[in-house]
Every structure is written in structure tokens, then in C-alpha cells.
C-alpha atoms as a PDB file:
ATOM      1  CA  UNK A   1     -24.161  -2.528   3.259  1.00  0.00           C
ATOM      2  CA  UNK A   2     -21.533   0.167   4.027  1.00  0.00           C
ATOM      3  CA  UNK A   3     -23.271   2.538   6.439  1.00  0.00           C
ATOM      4  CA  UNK A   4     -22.378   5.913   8.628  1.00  0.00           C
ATOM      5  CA  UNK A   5     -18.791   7.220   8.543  1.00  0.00           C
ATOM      6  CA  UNK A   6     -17.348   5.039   6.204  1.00  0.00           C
ATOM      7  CA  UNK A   7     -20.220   5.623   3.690  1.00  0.00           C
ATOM      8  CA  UNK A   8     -20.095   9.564   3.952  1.00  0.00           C
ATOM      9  CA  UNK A   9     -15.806   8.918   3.671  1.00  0.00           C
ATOM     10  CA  UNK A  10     -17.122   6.890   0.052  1.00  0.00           C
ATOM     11  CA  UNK A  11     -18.992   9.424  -0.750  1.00  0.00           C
ATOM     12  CA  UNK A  12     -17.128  11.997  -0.411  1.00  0.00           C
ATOM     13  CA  UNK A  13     -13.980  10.433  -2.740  1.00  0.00           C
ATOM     14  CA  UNK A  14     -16.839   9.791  -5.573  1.00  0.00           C
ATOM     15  CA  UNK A  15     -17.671  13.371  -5.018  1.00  0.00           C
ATOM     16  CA  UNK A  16     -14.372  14.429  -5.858  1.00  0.00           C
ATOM     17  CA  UNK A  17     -14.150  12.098  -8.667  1.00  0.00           C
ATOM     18  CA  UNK A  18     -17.193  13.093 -10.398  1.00  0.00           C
ATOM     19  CA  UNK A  19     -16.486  16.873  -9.854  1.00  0.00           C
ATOM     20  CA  UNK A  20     -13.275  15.871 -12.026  1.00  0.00           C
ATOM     21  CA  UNK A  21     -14.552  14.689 -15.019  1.00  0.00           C
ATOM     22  CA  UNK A  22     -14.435  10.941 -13.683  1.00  0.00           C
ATOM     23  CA  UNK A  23     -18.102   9.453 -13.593  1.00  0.00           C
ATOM     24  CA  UNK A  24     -16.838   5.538 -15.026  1.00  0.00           C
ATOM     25  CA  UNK A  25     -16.574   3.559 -11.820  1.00  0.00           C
ATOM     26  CA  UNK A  26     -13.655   1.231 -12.848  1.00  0.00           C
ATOM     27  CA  UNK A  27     -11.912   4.558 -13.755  1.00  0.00           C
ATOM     28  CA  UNK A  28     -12.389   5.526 -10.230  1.00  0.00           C
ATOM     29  CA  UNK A  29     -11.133   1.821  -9.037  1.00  0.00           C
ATOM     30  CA  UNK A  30      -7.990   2.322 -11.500  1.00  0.00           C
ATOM     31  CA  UNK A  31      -7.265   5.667 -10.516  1.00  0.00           C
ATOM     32  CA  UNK A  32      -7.476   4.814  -6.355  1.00  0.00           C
ATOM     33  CA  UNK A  33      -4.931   1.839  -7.242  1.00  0.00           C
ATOM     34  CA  UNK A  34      -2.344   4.076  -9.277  1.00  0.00           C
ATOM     35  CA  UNK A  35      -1.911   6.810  -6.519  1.00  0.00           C
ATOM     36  CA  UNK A  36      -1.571   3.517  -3.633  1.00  0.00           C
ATOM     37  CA  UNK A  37       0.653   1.255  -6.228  1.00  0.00           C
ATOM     38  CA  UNK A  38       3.633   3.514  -5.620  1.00  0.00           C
ATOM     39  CA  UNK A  39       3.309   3.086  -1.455  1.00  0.00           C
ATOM     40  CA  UNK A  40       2.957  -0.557  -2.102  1.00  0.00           C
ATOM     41  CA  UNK A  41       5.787  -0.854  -3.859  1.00  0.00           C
ATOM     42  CA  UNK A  42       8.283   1.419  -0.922  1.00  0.00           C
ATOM     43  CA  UNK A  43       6.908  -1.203   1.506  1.00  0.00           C
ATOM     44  CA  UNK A  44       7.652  -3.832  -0.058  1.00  0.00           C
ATOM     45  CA  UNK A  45      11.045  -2.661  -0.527  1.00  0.00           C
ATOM     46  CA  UNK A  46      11.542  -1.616   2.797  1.00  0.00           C
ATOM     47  CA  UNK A  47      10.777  -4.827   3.755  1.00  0.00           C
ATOM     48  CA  UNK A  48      13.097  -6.613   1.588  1.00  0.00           C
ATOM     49  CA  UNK A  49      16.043  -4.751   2.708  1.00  0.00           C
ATOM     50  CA  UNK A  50      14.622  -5.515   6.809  1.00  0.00           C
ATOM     51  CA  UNK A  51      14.590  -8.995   5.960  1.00  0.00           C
ATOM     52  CA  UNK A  52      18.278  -9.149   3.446  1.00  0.00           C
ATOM     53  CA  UNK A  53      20.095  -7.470   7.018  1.00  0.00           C
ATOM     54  CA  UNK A  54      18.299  -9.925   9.189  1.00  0.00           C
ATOM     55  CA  UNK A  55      19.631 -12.836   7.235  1.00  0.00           C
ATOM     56  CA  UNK A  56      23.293 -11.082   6.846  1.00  0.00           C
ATOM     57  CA  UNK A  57      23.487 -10.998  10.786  1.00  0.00           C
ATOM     58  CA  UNK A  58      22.442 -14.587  11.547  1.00  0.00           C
ATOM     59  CA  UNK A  59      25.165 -15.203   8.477  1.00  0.00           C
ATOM     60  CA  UNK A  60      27.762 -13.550  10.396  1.00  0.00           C
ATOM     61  CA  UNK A  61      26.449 -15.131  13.631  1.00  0.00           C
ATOM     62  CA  UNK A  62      26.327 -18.703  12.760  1.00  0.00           C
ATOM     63  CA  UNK A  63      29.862 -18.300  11.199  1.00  0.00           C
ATOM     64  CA  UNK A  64      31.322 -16.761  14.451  1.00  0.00           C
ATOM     65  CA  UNK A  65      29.442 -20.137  16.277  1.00  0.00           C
ATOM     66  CA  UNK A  66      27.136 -17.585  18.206  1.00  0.00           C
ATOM     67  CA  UNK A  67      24.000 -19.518  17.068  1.00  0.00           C
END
């Protein structure tokens, strides 16, 4: 059972849903994961290119005999 803060915080984001024109509760669920797809996605990115430079330098390190 979701309770205090975090309940009023749910509330509140149905509130504004419903006030919208939005009353379908998988609507709501589909519309919540379109606006946090997009950040998802830069993350993962981001982390892609983190981890492709990682791998160049212990390239260029194990080739130079550094490793």
C-alpha cells in the first residue's frame, strides 16, 4: 500500500492527467513511459560512448605494453 508523500506525489500526477482529458489508466502508464523513453535512450548512449573510450585506451595501452 503506497502511503504519505509518495501517495499525495501519485495523486497529484493522476490529477493532472484527469484534468487533461486522460481518465484510461494504461493511457496514463503509456503516456509516463513516452515523456521518460527519450531520457532512457541519452543514457544509454552516453554510456555507450563511456564504455567505446574506455576500451580504445586499454587498446592503445596494451599495444604500447603498459598493461
Amino acid at each position: 500500500m503506497i502511503t504519505g508523500e509518495l501517495k499525495g506525489k501519485v495523486e497529484h500526477v493522476w490529477d493532472a492527467f484527469w484534468s487533461g482529458g486522460t481518465a484510461n489508466p494504461l493511457e496514463v502508464v503509456e503516456q509516463i513511459y513516452v515523456l521518460f523513453l527519450p531520457r532512457r535512450d541519452d543514457l544509454s548512449r552516453r554510456h555507450v560512448g563511456d564504455l567505446n573510450a574506455l576500451f580504445e585506451s586499454l587498446q592503445h595501452r596494451a599495444f604500447r605494453g603498459e598493461l
